[in-house]
C-alpha atoms as a PDB file:
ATOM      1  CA  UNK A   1      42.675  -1.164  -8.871  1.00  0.00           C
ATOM      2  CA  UNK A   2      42.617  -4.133  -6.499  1.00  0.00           C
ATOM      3  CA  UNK A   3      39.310  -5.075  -6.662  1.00  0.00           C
ATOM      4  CA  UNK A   4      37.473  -7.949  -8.421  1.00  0.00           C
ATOM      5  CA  UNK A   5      36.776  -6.112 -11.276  1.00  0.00           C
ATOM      6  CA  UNK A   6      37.813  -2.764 -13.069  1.00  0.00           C
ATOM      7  CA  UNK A   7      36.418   0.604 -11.889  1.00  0.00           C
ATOM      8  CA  UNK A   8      34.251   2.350 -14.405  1.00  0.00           C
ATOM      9  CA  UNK A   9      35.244   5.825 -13.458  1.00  0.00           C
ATOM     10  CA  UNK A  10      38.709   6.818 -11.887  1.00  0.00           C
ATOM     11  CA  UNK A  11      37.448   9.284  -9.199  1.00  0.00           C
ATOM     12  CA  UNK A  12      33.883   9.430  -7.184  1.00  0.00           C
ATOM     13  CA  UNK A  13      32.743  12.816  -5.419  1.00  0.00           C
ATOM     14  CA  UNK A  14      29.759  12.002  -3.171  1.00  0.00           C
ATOM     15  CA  UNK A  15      28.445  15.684  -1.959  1.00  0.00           C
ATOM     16  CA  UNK A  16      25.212  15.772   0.978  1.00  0.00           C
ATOM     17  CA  UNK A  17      22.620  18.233  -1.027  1.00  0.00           C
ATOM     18  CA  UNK A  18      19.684  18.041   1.769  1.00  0.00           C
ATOM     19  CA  UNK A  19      17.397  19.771  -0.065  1.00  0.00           C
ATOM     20  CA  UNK A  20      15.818  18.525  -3.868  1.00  0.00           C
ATOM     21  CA  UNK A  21      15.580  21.935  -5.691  1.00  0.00           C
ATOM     22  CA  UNK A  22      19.159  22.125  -5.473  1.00  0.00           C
ATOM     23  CA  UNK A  23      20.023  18.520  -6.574  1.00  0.00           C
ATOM     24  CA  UNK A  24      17.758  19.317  -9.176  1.00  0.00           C
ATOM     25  CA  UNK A  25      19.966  22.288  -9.971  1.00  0.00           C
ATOM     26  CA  UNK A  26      23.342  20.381  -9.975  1.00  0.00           C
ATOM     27  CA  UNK A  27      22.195  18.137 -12.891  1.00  0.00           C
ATOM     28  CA  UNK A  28      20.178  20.754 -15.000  1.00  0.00           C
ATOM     29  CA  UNK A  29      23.790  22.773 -14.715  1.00  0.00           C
ATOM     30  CA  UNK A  30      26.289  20.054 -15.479  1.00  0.00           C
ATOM     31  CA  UNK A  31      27.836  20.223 -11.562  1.00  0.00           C
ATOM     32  CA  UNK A  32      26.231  16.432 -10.815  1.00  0.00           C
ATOM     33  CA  UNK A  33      26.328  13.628 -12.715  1.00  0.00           C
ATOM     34  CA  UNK A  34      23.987  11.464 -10.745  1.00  0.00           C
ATOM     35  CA  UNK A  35      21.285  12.527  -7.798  1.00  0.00           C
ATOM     36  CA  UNK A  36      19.385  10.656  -5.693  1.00  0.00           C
ATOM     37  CA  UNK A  37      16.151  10.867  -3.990  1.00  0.00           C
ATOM     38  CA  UNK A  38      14.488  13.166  -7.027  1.00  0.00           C
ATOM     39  CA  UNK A  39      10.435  13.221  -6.832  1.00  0.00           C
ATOM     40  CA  UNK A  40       8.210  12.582 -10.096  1.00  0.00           C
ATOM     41  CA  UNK A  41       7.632  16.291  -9.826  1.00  0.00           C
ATOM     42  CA  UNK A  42      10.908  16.958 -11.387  1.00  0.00           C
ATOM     43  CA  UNK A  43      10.780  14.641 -14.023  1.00  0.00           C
ATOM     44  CA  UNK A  44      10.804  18.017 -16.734  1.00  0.00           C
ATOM     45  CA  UNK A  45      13.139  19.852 -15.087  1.00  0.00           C
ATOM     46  CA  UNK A  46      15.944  16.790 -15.009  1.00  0.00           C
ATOM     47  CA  UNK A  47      14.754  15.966 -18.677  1.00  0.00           C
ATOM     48  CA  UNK A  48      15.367  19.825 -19.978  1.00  0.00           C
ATOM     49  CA  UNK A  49      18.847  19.478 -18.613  1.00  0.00           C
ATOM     50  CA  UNK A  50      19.637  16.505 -20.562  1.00  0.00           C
ATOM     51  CA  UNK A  51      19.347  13.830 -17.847  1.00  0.00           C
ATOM     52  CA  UNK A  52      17.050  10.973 -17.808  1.00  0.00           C
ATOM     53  CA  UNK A  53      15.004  10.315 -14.532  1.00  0.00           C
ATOM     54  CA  UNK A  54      15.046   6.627 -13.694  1.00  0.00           C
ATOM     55  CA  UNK A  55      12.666   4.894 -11.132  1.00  0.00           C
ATOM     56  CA  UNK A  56      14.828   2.193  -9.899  1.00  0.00           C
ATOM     57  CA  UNK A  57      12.627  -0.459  -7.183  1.00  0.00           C
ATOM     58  CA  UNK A  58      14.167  -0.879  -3.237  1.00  0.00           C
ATOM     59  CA  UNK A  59      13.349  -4.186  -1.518  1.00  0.00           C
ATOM     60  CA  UNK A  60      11.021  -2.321   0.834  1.00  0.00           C
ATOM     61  CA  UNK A  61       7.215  -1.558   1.255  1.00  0.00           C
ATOM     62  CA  UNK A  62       6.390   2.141   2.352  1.00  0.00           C
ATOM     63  CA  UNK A  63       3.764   2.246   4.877  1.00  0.00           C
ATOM     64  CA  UNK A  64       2.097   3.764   8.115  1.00  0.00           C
ATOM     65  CA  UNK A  65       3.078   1.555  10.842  1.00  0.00           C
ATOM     66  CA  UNK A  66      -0.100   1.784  13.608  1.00  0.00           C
ATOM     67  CA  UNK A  67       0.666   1.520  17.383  1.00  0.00           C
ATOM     68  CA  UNK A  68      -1.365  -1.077  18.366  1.00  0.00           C
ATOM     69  CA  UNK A  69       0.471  -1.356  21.765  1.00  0.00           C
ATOM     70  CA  UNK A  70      -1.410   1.932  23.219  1.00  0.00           C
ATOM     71  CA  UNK A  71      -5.054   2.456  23.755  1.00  0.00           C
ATOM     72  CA  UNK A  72      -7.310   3.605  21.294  1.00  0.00           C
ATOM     73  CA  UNK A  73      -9.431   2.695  17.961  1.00  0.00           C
ATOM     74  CA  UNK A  74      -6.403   1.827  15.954  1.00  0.00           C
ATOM     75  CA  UNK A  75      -6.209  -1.622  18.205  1.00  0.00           C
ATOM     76  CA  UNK A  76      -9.346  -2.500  16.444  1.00  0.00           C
ATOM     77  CA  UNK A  77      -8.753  -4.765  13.298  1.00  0.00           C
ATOM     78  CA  UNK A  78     -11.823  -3.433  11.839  1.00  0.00           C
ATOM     79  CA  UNK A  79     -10.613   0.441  12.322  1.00  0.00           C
ATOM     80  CA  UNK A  80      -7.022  -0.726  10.406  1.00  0.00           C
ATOM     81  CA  UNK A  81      -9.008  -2.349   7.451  1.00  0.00           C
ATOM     82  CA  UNK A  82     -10.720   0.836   7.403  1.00  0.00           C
ATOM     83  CA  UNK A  83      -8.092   3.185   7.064  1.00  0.00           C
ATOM     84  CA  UNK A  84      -6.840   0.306   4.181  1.00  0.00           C
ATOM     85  CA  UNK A  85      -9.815   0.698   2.309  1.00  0.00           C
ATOM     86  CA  UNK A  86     -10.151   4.649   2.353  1.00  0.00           C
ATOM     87  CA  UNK A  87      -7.104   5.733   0.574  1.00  0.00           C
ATOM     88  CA  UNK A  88      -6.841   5.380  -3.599  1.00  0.00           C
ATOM     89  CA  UNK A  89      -3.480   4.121  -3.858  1.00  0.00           C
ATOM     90  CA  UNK A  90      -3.993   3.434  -7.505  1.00  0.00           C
ATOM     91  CA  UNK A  91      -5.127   7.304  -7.930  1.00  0.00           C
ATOM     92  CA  UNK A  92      -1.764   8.551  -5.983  1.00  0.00           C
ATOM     93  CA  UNK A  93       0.381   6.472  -7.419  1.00  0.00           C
ATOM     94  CA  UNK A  94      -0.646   7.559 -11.041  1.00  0.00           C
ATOM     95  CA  UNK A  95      -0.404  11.243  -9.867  1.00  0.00           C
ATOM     96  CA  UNK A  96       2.799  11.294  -7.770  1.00  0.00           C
ATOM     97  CA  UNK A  97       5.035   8.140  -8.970  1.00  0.00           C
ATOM     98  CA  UNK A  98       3.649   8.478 -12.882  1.00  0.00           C
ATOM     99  CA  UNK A  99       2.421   4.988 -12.102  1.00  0.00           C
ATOM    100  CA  UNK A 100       5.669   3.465 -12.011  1.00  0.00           C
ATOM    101  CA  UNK A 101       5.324   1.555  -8.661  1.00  0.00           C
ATOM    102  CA  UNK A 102       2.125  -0.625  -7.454  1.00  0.00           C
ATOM    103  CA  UNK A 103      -0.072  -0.954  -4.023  1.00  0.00           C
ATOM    104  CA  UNK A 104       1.343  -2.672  -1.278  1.00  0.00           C
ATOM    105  CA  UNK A 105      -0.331  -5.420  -0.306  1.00  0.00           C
ATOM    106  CA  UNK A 106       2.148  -7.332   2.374  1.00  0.00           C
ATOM    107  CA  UNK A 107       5.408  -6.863   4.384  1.00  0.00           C
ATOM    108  CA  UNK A 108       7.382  -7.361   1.440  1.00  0.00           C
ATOM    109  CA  UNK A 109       7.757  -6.117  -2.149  1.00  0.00           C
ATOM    110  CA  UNK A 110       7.818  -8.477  -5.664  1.00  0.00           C
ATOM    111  CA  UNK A 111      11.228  -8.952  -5.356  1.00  0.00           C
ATOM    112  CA  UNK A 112      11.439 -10.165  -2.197  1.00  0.00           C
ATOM    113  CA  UNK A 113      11.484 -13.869  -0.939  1.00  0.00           C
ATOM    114  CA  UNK A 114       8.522 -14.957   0.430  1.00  0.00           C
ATOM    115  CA  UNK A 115       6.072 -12.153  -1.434  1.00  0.00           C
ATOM    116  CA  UNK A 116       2.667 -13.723  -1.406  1.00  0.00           C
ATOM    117  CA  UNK A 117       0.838 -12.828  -5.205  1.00  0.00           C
ATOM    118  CA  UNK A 118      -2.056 -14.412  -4.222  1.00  0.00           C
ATOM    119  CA  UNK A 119      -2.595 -11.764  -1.725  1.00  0.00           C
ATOM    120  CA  UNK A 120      -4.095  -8.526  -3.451  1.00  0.00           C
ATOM    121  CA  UNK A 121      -3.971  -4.865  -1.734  1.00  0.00           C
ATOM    122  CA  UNK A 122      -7.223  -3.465  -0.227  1.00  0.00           C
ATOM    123  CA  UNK A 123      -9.421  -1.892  -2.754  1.00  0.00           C
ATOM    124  CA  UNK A 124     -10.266   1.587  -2.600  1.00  0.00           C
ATOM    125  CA  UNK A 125     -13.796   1.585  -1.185  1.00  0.00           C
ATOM    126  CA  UNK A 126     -14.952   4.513   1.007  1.00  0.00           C
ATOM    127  CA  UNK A 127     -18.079   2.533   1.500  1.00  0.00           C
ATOM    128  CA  UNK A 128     -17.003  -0.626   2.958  1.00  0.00           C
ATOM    129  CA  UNK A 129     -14.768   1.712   5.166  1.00  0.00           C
ATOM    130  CA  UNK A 130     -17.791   3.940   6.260  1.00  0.00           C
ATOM    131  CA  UNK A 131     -19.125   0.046   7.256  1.00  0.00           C
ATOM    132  CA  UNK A 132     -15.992  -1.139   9.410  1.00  0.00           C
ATOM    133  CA  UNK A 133     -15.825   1.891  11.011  1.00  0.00           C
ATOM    134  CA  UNK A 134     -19.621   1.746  12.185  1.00  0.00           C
ATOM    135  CA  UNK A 135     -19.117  -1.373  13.054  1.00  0.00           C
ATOM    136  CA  UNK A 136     -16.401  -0.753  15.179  1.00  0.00           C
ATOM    137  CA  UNK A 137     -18.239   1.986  16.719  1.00  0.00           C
ATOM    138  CA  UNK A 138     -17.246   5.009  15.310  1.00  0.00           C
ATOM    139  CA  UNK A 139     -19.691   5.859  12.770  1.00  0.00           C
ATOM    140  CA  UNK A 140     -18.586   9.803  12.972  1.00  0.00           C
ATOM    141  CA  UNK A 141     -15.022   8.708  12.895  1.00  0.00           C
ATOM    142  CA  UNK A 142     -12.322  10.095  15.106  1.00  0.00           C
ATOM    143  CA  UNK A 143      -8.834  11.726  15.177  1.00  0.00           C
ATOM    144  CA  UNK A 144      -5.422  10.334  15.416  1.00  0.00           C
ATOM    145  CA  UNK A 145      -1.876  12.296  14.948  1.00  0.00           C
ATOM    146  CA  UNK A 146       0.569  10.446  12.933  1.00  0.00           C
ATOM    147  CA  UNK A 147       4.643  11.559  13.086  1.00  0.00           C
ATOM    148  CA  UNK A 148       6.263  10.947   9.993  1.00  0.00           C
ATOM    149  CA  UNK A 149       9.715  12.600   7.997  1.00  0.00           C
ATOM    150  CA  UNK A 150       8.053  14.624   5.858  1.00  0.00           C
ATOM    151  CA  UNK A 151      10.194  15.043   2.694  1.00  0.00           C
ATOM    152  CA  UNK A 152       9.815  14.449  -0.993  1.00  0.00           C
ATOM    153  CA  UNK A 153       6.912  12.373  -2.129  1.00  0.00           C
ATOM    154  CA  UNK A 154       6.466  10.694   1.089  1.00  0.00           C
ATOM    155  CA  UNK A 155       5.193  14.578   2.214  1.00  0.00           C
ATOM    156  CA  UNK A 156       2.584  14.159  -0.508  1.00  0.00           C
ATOM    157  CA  UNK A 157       1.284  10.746   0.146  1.00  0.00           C
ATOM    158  CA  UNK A 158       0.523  11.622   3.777  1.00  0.00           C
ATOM    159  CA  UNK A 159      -1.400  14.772   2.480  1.00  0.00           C
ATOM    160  CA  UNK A 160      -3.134  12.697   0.069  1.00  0.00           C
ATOM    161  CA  UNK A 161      -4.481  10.098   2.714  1.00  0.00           C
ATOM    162  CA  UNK A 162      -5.217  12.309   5.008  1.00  0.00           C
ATOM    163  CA  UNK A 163      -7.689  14.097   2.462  1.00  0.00           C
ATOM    164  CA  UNK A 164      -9.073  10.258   1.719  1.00  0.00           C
ATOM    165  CA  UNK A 165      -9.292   9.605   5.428  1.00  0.00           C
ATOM    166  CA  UNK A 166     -11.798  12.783   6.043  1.00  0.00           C
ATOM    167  CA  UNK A 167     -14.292  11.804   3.145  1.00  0.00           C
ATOM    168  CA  UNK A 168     -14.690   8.949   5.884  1.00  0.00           C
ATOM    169  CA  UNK A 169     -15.198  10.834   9.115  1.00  0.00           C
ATOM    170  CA  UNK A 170     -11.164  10.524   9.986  1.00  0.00           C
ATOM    171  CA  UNK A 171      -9.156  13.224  11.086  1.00  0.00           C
ATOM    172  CA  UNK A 172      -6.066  12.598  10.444  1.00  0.00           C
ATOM    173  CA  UNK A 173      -3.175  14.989  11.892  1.00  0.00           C
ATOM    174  CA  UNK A 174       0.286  15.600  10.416  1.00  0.00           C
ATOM    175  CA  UNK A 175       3.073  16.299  12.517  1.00  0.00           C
ATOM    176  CA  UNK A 176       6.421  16.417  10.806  1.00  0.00           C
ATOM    177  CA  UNK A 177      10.088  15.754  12.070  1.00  0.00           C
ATOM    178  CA  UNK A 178      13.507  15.093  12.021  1.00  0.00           C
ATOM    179  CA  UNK A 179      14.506  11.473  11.220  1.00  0.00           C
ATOM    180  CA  UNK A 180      16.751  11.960  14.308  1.00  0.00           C
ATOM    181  CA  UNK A 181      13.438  11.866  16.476  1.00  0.00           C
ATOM    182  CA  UNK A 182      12.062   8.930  14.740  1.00  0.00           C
ATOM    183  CA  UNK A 183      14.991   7.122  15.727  1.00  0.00           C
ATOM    184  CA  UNK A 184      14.625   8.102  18.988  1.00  0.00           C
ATOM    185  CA  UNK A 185      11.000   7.374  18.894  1.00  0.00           C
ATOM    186  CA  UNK A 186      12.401   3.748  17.729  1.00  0.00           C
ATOM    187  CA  UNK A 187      14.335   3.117  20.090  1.00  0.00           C
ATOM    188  CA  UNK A 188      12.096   4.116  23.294  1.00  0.00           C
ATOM    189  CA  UNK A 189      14.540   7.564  24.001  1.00  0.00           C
ATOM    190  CA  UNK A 190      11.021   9.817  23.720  1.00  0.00           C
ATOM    191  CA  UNK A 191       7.638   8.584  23.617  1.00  0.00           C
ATOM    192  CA  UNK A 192       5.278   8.732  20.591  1.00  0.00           C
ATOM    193  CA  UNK A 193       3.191  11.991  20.427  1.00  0.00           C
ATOM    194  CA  UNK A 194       0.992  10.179  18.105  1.00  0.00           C
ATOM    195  CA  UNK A 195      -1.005   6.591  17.426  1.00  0.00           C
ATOM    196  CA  UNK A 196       1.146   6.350  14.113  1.00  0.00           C
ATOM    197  CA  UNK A 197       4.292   7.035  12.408  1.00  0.00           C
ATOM    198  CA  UNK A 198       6.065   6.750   8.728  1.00  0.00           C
ATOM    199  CA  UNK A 199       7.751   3.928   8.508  1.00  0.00           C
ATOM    200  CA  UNK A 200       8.550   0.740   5.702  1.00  0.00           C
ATOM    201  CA  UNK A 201       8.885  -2.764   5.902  1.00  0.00           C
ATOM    202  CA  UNK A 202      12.487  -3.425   4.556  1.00  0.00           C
ATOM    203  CA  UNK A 203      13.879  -6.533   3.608  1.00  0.00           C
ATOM    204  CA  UNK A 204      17.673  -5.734   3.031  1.00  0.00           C
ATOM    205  CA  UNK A 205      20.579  -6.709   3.146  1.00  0.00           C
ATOM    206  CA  UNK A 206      18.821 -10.444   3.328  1.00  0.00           C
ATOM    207  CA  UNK A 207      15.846  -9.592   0.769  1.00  0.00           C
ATOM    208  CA  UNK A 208      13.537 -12.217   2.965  1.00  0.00           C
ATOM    209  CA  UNK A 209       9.551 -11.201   4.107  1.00  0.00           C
ATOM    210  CA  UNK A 210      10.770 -11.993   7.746  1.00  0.00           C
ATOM    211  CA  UNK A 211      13.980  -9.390   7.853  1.00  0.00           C
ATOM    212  CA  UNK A 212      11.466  -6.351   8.829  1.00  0.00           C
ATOM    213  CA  UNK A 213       9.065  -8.835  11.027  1.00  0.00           C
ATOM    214  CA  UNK A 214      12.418 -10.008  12.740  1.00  0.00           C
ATOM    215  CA  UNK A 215      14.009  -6.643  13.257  1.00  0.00           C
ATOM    216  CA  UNK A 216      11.484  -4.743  13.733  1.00  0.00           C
ATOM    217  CA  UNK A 217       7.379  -4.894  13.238  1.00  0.00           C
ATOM    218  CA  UNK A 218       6.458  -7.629  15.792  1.00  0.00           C
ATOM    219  CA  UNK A 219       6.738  -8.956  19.378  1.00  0.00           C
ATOM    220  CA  UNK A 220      10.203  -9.793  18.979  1.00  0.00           C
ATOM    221  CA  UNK A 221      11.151  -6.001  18.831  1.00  0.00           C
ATOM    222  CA  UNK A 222      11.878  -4.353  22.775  1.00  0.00           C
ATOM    223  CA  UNK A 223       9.817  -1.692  21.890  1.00  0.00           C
ATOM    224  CA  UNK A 224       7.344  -2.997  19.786  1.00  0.00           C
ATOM    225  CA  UNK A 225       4.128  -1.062  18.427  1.00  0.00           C
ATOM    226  CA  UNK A 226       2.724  -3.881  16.613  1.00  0.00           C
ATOM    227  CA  UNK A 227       2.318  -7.449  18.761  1.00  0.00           C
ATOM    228  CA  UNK A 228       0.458  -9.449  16.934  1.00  0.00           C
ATOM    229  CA  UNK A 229       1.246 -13.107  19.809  1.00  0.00           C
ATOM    230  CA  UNK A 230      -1.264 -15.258  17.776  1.00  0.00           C
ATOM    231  CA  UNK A 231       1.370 -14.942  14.992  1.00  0.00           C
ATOM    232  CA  UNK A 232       4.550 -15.086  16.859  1.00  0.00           C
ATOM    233  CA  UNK A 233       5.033 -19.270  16.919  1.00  0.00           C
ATOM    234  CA  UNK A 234       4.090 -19.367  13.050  1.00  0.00           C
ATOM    235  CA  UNK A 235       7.355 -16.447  12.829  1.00  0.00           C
ATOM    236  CA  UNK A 236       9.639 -18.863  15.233  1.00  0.00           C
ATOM    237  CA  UNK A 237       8.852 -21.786  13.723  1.00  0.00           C
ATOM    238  CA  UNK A 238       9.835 -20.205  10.435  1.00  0.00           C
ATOM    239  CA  UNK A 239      12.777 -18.676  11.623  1.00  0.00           C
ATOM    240  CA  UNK A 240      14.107 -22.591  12.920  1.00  0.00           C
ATOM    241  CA  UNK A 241      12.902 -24.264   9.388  1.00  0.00           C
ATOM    242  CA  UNK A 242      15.957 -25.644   7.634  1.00  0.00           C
ATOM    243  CA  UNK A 243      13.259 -27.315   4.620  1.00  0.00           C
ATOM    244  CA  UNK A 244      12.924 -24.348   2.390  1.00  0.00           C
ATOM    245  CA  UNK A 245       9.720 -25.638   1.193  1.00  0.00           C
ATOM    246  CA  UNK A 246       7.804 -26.010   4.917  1.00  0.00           C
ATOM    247  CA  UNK A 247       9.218 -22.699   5.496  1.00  0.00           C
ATOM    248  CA  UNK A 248       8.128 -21.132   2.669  1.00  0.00           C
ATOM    249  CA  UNK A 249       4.501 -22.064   3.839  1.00  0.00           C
ATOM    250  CA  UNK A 250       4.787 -20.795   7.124  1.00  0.00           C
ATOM    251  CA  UNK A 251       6.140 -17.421   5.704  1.00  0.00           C
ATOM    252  CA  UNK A 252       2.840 -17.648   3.189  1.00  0.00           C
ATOM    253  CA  UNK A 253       0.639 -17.788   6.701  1.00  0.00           C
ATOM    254  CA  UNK A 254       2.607 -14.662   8.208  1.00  0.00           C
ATOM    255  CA  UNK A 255       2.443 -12.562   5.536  1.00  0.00           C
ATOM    256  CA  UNK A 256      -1.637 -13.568   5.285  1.00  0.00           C
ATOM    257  CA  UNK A 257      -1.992 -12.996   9.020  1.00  0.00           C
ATOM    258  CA  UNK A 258      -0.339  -9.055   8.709  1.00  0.00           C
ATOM    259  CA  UNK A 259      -2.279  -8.472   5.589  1.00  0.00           C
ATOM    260  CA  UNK A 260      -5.870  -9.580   6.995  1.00  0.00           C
ATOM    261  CA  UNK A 261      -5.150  -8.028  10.339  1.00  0.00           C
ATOM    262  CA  UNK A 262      -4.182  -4.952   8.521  1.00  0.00           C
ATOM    263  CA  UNK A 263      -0.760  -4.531  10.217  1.00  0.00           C
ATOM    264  CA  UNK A 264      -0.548  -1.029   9.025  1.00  0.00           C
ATOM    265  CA  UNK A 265      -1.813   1.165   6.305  1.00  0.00           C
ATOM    266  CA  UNK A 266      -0.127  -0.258   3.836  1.00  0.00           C
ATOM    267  CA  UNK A 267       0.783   2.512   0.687  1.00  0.00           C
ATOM    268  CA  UNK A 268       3.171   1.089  -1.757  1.00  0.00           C
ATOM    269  CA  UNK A 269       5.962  -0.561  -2.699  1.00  0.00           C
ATOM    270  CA  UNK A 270       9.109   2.054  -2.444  1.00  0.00           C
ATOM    271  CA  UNK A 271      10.860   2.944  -5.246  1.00  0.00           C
ATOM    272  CA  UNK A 272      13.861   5.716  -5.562  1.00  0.00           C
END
């Protein structure tokens, strides 16, 4: 009663339901009043309870973040534009968000300041990957592993590309876990298995492009698995800008620089 304004309810239970089916449950039965982290899938079975599923946007970007600090054809820009233009975001997005989120495009979602709109996602075109990838040398293709948490719909988009990825020669292979391991995966206590993991660019608490870039997905980063040094004096000098109008430009270049160099595979903006 001492806040800065009045409480809307007088008493808040927060209960840890790991898995969905039984959060489900809780609100088609009365026991929960509000659940997080419910897929598209369920949007009937919350509905014939008497809820209302609502798809509310998180300043992030859902993605596959590529090591591009260990040997192999994911260091080649041409391979990561590939893998960019193989996968139908549009088509997976209608099918497992009921089109209520869009492609990513950049590190950073709508909301967020310093989101580029003149930058567009990669098109699906199996073609032009088929191209890049025989260009780069690997006109059969070739196999990666990828570690990612695989829960929810984030389980389903990773199935998805992988089935995009082999219509272009690329074997992609899915190895769940823990997000315990990808922490420690993170934060160099165990090495990567794989040449790619699940991951997002975030932009909270600060909602700016360069929070993730900062933090995490660049050079700065101890224990980074994307160094990108041709872009690191255009992040500095941004980071030192007091003009908000020079460094809104040199934010524009970054977030052109991770797009063209296809930073990761970039799926789509996250929504819970």
């Amino acid at each position: 009663n001492n806040g800065w304004r009045s409480p809307k309810v007088n008493r808040l239970e927060i209960i840890e339901l790991p898995e969905t089916a039984t959060r489900v449950a809780g609100v088609q039965s009365g026991q929960i009043d509000i659940a997080l982290r419910i897929s598209p899938d369920d949007k009937r079975a919350i509905e014939s309870g008497g809820g209302t599923l609502l798809a509310v946007p998180v300043p992030s970007v859902t993605i596959m973040a590529i090591i591009t600090t260990k040997e192999g054809p994911l260091q080649d820009v041409r391979v990561r534009r590939a893998l960019n233009y193989a996968v139908d975001k549009e088509a997976y997005i209608d099918a497992l968000f009921l089109g209520q989120t869009i492609p990513a495009s950049q590190p950073a979602d709508q909301a967020t300041n310093g989101y580029q709109p003149s930058i567009k996602p990669y098109p699906y075109n199996p073609e032009k990957a088929k191209q890049l990838l025989t260009e780069a040398g690997y006109p059969d293709g070739f196999k990666f592993i990828v570690e990612f948490v695989g829960t929810g719909a984030t389980a389903d988009i990773y199935q998805y590309a992988a089935q995009n990825l082999a219509q272009i020669g690329v074997t992609m292979e899915l190895r769940t876990m823990p997000i315990s391991d990808l922490i420690g995966k993170i934060f160099k206590r165990t090495p990567w298995e794989g040449s790619a993991f699940g991951m997002d660019y975030g932009s909270g608490p600060s909602i700016d492009a360069l929070r993730s870039l900062n933090s995490l997905h660049s050079c700065r980063f101890f224990n980074a698995w994307y160094c990108d040094e041709e872009i690191m004096p255009t992040i500095e000098a941004a980071n030192l800008e007091f003009d908000l109008d020079k460094r809104a430009e040199l934010v524009a270049q970054v977030m052109q620089r991770y797009h063209d160099q296809a930073s990761a595979l970039y799926f789509n903006e996250t929504i819970d």
